[in-house]
N, C-alpha and C. Protein backbone atom coordinates (compact mmCIF):
# COMPACT_ATOMS: atom_id res chain seq x y z
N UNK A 1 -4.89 -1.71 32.87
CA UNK A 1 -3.54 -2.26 32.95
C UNK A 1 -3.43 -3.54 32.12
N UNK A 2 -4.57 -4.46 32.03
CA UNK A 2 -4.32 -5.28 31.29
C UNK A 2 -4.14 -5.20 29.94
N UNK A 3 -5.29 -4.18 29.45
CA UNK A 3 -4.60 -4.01 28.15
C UNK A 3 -3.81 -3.50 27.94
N UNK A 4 -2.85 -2.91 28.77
CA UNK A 4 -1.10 -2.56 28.37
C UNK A 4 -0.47 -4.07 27.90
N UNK A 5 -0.73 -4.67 29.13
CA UNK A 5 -0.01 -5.95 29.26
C UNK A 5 -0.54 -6.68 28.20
N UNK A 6 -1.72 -6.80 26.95
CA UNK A 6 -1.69 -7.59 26.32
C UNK A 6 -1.11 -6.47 25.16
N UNK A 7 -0.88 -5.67 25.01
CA UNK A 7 -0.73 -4.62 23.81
C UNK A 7 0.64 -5.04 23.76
N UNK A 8 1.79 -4.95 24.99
CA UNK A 8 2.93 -5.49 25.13
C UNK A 8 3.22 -6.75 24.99
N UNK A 9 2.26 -8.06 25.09
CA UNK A 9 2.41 -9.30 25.11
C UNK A 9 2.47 -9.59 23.49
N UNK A 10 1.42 -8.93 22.82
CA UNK A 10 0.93 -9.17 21.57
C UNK A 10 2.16 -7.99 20.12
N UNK A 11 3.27 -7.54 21.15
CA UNK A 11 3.84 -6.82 20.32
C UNK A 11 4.62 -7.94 19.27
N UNK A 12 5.08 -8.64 19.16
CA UNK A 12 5.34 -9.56 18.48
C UNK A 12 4.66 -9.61 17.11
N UNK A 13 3.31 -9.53 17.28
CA UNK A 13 2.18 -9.88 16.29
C UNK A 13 1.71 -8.30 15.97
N UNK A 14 2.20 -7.32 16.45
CA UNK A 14 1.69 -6.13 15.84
C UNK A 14 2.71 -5.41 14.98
N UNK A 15 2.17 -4.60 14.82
CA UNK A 15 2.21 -3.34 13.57
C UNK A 15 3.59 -2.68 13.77
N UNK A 16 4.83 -2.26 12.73
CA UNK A 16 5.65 -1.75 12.95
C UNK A 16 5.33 -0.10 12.83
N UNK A 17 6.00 0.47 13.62
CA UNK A 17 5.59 2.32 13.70
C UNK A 17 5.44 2.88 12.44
N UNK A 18 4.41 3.76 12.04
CA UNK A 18 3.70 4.55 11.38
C UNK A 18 4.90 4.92 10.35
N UNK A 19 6.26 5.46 10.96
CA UNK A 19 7.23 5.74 10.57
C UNK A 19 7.90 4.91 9.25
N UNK A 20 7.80 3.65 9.63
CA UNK A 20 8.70 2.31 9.08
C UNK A 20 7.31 1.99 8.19
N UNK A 21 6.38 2.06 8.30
CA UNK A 21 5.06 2.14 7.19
C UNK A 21 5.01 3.07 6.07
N UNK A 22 5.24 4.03 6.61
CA UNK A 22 5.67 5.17 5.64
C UNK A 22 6.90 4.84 4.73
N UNK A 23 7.96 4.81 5.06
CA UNK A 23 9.36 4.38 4.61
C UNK A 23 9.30 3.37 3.64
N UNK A 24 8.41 2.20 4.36
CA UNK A 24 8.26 1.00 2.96
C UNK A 24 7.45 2.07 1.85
N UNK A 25 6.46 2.62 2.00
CA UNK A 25 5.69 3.13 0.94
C UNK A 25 6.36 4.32 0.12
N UNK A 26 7.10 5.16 0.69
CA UNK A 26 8.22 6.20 0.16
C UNK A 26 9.04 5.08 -0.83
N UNK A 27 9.93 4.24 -0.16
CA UNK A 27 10.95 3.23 -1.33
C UNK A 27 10.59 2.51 -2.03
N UNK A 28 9.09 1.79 -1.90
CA UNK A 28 8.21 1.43 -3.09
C UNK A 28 8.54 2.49 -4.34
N UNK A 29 7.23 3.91 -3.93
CA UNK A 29 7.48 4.60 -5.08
C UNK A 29 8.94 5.51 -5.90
N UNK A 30 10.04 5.40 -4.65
CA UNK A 30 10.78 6.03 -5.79
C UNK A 30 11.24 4.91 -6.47
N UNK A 31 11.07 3.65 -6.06
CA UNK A 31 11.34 2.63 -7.46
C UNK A 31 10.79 2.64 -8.31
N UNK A 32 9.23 2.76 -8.52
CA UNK A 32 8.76 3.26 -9.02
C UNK A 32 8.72 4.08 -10.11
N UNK A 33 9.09 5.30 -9.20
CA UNK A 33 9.55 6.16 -10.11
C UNK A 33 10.53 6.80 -11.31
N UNK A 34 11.39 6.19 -10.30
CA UNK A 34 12.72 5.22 -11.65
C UNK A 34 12.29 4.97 -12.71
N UNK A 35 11.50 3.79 -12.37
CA UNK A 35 11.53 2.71 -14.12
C UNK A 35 10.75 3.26 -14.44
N UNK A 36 9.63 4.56 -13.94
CA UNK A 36 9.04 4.91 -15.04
C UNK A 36 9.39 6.14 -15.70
N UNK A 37 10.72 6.82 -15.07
CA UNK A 37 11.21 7.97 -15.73
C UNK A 37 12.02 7.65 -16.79
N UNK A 38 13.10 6.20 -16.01
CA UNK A 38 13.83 5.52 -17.40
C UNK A 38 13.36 5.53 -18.83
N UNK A 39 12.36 5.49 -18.98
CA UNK A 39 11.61 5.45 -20.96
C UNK A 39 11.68 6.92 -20.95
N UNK A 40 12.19 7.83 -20.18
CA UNK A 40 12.10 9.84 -20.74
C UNK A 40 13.18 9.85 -20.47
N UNK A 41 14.51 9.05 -20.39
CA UNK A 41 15.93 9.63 -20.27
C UNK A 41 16.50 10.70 -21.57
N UNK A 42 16.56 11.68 -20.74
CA UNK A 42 17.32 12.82 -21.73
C UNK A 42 18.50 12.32 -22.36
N UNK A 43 18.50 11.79 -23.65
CA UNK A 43 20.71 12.15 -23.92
C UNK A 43 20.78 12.96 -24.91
N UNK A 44 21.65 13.90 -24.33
CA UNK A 44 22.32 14.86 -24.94
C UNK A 44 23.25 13.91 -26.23
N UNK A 45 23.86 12.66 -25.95
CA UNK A 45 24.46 12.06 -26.98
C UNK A 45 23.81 12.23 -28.66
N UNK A 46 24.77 12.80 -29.42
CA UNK A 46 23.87 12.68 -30.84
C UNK A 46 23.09 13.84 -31.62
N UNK A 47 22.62 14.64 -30.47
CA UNK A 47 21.09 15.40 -30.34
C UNK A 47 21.80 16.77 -31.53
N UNK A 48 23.05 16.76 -31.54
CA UNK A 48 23.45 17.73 -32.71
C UNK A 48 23.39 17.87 -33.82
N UNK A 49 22.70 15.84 -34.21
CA UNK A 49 22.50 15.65 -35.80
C UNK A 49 20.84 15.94 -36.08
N UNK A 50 20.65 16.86 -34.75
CA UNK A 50 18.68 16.98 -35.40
C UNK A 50 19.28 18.36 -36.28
N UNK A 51 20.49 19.23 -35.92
CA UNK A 51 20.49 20.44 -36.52
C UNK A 51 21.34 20.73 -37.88
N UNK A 52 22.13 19.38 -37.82
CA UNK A 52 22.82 19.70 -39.47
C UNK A 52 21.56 19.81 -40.53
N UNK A 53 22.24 20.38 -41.29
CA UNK A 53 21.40 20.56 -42.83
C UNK A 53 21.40 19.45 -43.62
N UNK A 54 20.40 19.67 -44.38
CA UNK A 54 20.64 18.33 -45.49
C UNK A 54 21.13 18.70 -46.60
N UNK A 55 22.19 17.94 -46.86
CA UNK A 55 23.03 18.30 -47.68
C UNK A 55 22.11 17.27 -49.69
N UNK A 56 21.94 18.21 -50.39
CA UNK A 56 21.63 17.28 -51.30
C UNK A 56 22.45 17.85 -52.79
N UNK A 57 21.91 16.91 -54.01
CA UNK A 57 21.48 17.92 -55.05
C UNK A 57 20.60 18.27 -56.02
N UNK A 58 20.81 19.83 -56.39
CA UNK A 58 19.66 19.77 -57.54
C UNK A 58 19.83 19.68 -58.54
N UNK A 59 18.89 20.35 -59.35
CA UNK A 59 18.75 20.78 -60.98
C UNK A 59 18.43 21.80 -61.34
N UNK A 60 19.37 22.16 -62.01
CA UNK A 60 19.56 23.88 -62.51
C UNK A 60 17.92 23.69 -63.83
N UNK A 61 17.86 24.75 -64.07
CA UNK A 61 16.77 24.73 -65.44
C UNK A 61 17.10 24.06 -66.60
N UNK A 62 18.79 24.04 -66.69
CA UNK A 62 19.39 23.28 -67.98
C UNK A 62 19.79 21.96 -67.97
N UNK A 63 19.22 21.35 -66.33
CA UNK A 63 19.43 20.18 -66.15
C UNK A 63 20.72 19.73 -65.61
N UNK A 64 21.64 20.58 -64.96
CA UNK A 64 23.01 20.26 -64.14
C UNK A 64 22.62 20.45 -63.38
N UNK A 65 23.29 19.40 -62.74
CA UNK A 65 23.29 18.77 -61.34
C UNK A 65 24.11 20.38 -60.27
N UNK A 66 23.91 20.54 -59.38
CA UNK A 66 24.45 21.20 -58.36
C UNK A 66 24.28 21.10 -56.92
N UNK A 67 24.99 21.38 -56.31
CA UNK A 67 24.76 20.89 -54.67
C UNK A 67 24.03 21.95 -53.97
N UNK A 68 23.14 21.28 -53.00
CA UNK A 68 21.95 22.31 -52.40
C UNK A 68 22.23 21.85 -50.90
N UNK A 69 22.09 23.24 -49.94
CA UNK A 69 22.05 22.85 -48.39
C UNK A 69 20.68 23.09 -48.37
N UNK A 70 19.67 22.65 -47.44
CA UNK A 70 18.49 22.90 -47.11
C UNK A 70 18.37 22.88 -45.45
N UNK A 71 17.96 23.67 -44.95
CA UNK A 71 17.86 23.91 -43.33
C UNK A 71 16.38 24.58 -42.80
N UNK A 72 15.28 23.46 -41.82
CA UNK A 72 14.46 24.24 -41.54
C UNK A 72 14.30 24.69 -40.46
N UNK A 73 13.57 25.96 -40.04
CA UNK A 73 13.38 26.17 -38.39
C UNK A 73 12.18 25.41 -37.93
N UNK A 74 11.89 24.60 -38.49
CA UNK A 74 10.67 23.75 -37.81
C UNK A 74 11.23 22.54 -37.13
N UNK A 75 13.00 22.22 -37.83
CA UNK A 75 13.40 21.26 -36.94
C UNK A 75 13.94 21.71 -35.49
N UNK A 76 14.25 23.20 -35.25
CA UNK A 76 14.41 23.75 -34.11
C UNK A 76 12.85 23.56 -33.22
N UNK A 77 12.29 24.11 -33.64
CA UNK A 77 10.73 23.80 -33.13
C UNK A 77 10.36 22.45 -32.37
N UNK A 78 10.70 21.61 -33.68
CA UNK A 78 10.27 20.13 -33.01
C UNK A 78 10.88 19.74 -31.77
N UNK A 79 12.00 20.38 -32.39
CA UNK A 79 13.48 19.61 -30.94
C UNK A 79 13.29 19.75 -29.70
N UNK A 80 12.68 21.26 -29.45
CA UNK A 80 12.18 22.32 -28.33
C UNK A 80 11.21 21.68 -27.56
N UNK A 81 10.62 21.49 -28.50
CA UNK A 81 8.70 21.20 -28.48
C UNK A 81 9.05 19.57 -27.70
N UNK A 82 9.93 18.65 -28.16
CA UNK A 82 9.96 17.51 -27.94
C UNK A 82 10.72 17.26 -26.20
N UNK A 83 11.45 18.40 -26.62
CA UNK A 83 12.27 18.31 -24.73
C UNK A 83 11.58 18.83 -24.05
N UNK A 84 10.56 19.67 -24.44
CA UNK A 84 9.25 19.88 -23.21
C UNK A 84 8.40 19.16 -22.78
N UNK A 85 8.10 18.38 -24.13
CA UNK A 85 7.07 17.59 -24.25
C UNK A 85 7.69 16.26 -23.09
N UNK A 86 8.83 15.73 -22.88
CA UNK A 86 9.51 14.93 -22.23
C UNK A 86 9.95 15.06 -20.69
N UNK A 87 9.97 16.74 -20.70
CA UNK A 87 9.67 16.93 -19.15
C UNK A 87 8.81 17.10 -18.34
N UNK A 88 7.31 17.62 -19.50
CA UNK A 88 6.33 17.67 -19.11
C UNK A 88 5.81 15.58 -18.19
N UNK A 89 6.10 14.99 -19.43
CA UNK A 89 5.92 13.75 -18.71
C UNK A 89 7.06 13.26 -17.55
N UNK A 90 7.68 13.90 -17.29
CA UNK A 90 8.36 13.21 -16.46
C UNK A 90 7.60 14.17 -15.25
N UNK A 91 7.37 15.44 -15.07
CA UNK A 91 6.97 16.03 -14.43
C UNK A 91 5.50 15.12 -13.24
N UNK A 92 5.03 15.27 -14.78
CA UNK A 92 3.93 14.02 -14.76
C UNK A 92 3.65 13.06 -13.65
N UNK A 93 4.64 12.07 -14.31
CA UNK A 93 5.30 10.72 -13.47
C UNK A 93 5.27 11.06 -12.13
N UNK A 94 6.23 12.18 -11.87
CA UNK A 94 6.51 12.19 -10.40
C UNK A 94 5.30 12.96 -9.51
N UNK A 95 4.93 13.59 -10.00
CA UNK A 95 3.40 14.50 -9.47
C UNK A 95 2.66 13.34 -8.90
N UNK A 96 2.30 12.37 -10.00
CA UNK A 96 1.21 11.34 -10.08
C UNK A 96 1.56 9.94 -8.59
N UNK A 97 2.90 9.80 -9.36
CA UNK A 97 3.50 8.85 -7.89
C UNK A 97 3.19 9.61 -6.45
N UNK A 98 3.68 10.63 -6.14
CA UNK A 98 3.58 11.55 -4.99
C UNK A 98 2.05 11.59 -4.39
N UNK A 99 1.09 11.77 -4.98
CA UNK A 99 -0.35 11.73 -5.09
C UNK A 99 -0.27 10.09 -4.41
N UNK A 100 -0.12 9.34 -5.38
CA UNK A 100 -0.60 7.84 -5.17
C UNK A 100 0.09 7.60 -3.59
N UNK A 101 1.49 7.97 -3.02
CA UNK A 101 2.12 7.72 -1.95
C UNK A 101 1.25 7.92 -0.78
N UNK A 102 0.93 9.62 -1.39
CA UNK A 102 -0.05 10.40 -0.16
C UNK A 102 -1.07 9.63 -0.07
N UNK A 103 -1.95 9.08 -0.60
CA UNK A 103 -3.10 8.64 -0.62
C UNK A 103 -2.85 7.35 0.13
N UNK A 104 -1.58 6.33 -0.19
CA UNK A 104 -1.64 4.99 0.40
C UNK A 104 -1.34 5.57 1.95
N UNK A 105 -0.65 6.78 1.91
CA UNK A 105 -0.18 6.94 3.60
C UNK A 105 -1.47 6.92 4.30
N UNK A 106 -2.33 7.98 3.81
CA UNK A 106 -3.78 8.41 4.43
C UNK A 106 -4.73 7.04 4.84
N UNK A 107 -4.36 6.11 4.08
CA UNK A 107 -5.56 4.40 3.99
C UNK A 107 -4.72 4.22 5.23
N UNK A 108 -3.29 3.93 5.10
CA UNK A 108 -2.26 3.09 5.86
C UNK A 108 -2.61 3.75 7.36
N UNK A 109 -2.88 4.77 7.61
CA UNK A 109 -2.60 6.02 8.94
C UNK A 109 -4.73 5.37 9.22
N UNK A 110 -5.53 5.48 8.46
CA UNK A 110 -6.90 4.91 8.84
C UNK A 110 -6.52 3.71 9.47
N UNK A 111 -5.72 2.98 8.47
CA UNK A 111 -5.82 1.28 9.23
C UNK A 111 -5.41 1.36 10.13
N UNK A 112 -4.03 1.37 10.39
CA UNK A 112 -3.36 1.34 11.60
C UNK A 112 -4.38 1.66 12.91
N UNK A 113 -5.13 2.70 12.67
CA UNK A 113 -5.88 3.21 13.70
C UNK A 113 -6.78 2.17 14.03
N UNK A 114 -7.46 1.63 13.05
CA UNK A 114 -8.82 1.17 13.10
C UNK A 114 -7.57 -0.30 13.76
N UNK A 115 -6.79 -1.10 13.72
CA UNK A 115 -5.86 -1.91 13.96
C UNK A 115 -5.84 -2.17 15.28
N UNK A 116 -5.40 -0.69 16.30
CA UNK A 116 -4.69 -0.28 17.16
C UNK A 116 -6.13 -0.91 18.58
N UNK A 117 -7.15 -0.11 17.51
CA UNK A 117 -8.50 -0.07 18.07
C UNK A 117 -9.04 -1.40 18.27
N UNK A 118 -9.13 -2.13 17.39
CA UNK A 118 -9.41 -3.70 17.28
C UNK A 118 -8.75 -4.61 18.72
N UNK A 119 -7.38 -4.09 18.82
CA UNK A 119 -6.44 -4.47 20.13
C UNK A 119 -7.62 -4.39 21.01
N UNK A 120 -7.57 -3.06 21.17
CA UNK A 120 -8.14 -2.86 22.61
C UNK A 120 -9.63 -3.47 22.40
N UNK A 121 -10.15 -3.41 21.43
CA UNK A 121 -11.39 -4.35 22.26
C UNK A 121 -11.57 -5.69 21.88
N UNK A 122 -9.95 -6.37 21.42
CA UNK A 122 -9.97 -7.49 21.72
C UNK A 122 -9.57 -8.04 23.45
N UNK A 123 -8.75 -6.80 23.82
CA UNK A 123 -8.46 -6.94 25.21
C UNK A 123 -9.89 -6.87 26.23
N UNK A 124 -10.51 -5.99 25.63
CA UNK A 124 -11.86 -6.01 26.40
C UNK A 124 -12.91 -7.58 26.56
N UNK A 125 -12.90 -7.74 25.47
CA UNK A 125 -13.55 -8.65 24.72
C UNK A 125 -13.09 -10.12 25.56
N UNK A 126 -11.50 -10.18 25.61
CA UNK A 126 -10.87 -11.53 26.26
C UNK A 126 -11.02 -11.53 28.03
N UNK A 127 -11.41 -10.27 28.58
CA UNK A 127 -11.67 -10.53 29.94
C UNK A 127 -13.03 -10.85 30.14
N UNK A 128 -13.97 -10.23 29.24
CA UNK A 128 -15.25 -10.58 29.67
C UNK A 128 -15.58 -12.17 28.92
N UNK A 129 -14.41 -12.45 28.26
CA UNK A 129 -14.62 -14.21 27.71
C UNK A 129 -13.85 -14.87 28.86
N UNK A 130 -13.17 -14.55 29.43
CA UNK A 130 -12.89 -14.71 31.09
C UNK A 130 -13.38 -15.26 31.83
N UNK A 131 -14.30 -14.26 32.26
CA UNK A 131 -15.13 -14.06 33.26
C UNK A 131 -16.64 -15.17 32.85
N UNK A 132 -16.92 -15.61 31.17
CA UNK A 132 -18.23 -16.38 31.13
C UNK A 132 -17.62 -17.27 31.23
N UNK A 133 -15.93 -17.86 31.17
CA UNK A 133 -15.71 -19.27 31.05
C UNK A 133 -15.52 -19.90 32.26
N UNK A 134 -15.38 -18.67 33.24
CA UNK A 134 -15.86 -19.06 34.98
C UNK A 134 -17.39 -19.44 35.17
N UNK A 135 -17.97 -18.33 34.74
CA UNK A 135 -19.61 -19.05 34.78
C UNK A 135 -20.05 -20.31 34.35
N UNK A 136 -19.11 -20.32 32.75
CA UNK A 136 -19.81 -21.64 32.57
C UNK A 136 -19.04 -23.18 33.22
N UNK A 137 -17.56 -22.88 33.83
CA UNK A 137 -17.25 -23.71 34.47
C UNK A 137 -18.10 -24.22 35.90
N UNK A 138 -18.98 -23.00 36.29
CA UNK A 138 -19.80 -23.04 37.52
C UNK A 138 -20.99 -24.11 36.91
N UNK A 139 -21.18 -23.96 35.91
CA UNK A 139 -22.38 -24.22 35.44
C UNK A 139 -22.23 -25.79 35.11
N UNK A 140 -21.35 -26.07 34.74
CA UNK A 140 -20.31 -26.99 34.46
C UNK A 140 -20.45 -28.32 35.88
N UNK A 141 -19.97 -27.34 36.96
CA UNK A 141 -19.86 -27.92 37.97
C UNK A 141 -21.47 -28.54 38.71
N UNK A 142 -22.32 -27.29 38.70
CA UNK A 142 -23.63 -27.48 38.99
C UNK A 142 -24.43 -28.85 38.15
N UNK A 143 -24.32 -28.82 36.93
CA UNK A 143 -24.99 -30.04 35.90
C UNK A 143 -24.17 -31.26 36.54
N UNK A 144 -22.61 -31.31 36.59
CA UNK A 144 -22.29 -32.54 36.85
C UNK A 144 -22.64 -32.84 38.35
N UNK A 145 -22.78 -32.17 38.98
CA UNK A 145 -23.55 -32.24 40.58
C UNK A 145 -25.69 -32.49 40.57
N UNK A 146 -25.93 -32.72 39.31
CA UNK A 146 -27.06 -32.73 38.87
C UNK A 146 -27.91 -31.69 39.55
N UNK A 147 -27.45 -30.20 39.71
CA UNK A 147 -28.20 -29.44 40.30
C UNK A 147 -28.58 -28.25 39.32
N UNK A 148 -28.02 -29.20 37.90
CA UNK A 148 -28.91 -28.34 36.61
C UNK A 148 -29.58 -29.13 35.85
N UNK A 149 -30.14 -28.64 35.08
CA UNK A 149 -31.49 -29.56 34.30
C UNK A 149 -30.18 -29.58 32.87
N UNK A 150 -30.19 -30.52 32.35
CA UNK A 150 -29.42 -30.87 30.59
C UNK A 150 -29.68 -29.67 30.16
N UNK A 151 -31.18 -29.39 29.58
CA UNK A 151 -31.37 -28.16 28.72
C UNK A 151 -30.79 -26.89 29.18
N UNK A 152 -30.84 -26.57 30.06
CA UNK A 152 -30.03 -25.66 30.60
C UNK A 152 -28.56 -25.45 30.43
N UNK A 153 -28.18 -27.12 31.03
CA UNK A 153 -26.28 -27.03 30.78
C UNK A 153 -26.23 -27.19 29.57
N UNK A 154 -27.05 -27.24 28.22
CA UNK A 154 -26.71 -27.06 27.13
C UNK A 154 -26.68 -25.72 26.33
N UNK A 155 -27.80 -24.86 26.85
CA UNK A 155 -28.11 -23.70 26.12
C UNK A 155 -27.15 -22.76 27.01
N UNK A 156 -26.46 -23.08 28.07
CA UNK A 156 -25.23 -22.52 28.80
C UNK A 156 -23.36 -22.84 27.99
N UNK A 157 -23.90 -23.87 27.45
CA UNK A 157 -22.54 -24.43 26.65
C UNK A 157 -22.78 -23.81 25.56
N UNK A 158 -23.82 -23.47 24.90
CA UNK A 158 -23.97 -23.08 23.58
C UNK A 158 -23.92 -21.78 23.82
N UNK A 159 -23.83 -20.85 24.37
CA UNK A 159 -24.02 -19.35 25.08
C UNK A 159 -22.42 -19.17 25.26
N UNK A 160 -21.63 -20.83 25.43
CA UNK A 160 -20.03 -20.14 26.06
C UNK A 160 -19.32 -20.11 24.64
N UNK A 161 -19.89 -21.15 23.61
CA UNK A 161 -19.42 -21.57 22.47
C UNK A 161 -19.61 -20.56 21.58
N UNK A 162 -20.30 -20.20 21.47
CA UNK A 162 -20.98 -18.61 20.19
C UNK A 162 -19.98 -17.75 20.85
N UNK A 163 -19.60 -17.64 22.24
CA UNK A 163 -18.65 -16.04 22.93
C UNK A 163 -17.50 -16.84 21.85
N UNK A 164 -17.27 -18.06 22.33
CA UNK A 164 -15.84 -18.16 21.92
C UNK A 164 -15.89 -18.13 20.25
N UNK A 165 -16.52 -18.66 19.37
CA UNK A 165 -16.57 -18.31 18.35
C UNK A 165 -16.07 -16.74 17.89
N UNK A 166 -17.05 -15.81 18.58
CA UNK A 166 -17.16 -14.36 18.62
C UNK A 166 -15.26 -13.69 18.31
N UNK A 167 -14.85 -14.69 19.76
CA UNK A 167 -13.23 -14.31 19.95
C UNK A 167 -12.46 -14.39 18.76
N UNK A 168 -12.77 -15.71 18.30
CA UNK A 168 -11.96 -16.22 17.46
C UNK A 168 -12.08 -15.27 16.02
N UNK A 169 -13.47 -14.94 15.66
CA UNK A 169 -13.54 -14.25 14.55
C UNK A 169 -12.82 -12.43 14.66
N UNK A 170 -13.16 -12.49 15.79
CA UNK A 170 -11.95 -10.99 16.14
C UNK A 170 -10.88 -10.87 16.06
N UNK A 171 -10.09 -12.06 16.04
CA UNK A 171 -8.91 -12.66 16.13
C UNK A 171 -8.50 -12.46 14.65
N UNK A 172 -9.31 -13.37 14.12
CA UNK A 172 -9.15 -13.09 12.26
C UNK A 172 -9.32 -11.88 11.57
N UNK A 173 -10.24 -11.34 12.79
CA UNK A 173 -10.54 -10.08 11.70
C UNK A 173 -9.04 -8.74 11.79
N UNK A 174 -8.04 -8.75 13.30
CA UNK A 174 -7.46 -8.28 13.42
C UNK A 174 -6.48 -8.73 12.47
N UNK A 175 -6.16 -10.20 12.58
CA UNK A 175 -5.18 -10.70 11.73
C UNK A 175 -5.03 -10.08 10.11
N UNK A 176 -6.19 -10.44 9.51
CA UNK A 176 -6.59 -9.82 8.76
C UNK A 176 -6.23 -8.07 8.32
N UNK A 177 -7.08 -7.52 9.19
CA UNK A 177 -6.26 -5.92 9.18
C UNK A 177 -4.81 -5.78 8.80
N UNK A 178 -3.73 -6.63 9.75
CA UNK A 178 -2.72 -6.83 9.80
C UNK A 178 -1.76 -6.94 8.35
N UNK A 179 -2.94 -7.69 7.86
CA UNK A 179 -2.21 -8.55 6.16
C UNK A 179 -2.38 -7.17 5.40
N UNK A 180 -3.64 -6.45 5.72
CA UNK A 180 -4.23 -5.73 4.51
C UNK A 180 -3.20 -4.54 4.70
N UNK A 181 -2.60 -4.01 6.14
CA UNK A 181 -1.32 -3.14 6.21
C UNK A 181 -0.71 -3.68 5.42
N UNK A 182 0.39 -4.58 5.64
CA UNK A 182 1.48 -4.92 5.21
C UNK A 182 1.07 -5.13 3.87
N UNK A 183 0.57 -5.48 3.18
CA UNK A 183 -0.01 -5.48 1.53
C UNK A 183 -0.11 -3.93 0.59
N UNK A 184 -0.90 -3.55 1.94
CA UNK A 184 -0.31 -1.80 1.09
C UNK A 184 1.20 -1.23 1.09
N UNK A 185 1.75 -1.24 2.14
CA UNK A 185 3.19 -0.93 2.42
C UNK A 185 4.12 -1.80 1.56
N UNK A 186 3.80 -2.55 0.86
CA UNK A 186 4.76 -4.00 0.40
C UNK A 186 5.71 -4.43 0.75
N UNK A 187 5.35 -4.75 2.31
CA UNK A 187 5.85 -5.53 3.27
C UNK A 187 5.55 -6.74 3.43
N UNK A 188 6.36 -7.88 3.68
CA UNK A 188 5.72 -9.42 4.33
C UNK A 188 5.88 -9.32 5.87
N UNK A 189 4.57 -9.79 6.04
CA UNK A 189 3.89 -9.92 7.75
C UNK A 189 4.74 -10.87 8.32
């Protein structure tokens, strides 16, 4: 029960649903995906002057001038070749983003877990730091009643000090977790 009650106390400081993790990482990449389809925008504007002919002129054998059309099918080719070649990369683009999304979901869906997990045995962790800071208040009480030896009430203080240390670095390390979510999702914590 308690660790409900700190899972609920500590909601403030936790993780928004899997859902809303996802969502930042989905609207990341179709921005994404945008500016990088923008450099393959198709326009049809224009695209009719790849097919006129070139209009020039020549020279007859006797040296008069005359007007020549020239038209190749290799500029059909290129044109073809080039609007494939342009969807192929856009194809590309979006394949590649989709991949990268899936992959940040899969890290994001590990953390969270490994996150969720950290909770609970920080909840574990804070009752049995509890329970030594009663002991060492006993202990506490016993030395100042001189019914402990110094060395003792010291290597008892130093025994409560290392737990609490312990806490504190769990503390960071969750915090931590916390940042490294929101950093993938490109969210601020």
């Amino acid at each position: 029960m308690k660790i409900l009650l700190l899972l609920t106390f500590m909601h403030a400081d936790s993780l928004p649903p899997l859902e809303v993790l996802y969502a930042s990482i989905d609207s990341f990449y179709a921005v994404k995906v945008q500016a990088e389809l923008a450099e393959y925008q198709i326009s049809k504007k224009g695209e009719w002057l790849k097919y006129v002919p070139t209009v020039g002129l020549t020279y007859t054998l006797d040296g008069r001038p005359r007007p020549a059309i020239s038209f190749s099918s290799s500029v059909i080719y290129r044109a073809k070749k080039g609007r494939q070649l342009i969807v192929g990369k856009r194809r590309r683009i979006i394949a590649t983003n989709r991949l990268a999304a899936a992959a940040e979901k899969a890290k994001v869906k590990s953390l969270h877990l490994a996150y969720y997990r950290a909770l609970q045995e920080l909840a574990l962790q804070e009752e049995l730091f509890e329970i030594d800071r009663q002991l060492f208040e006993m202990d506490r009480g016993r030395y100042e009643r001189l019914e402990m030896a110094p060395s003792d009430f010291l290597k008892a203080k130093r025994q409560f000090l290392l737990k609490k240390q312990e806490m504190n670095t769990l503390r960071m390390e969750i915090i931590s977790k916390r940042d490294n979510i929101y950093e993938i999702v490109y969210l601020k914590g």
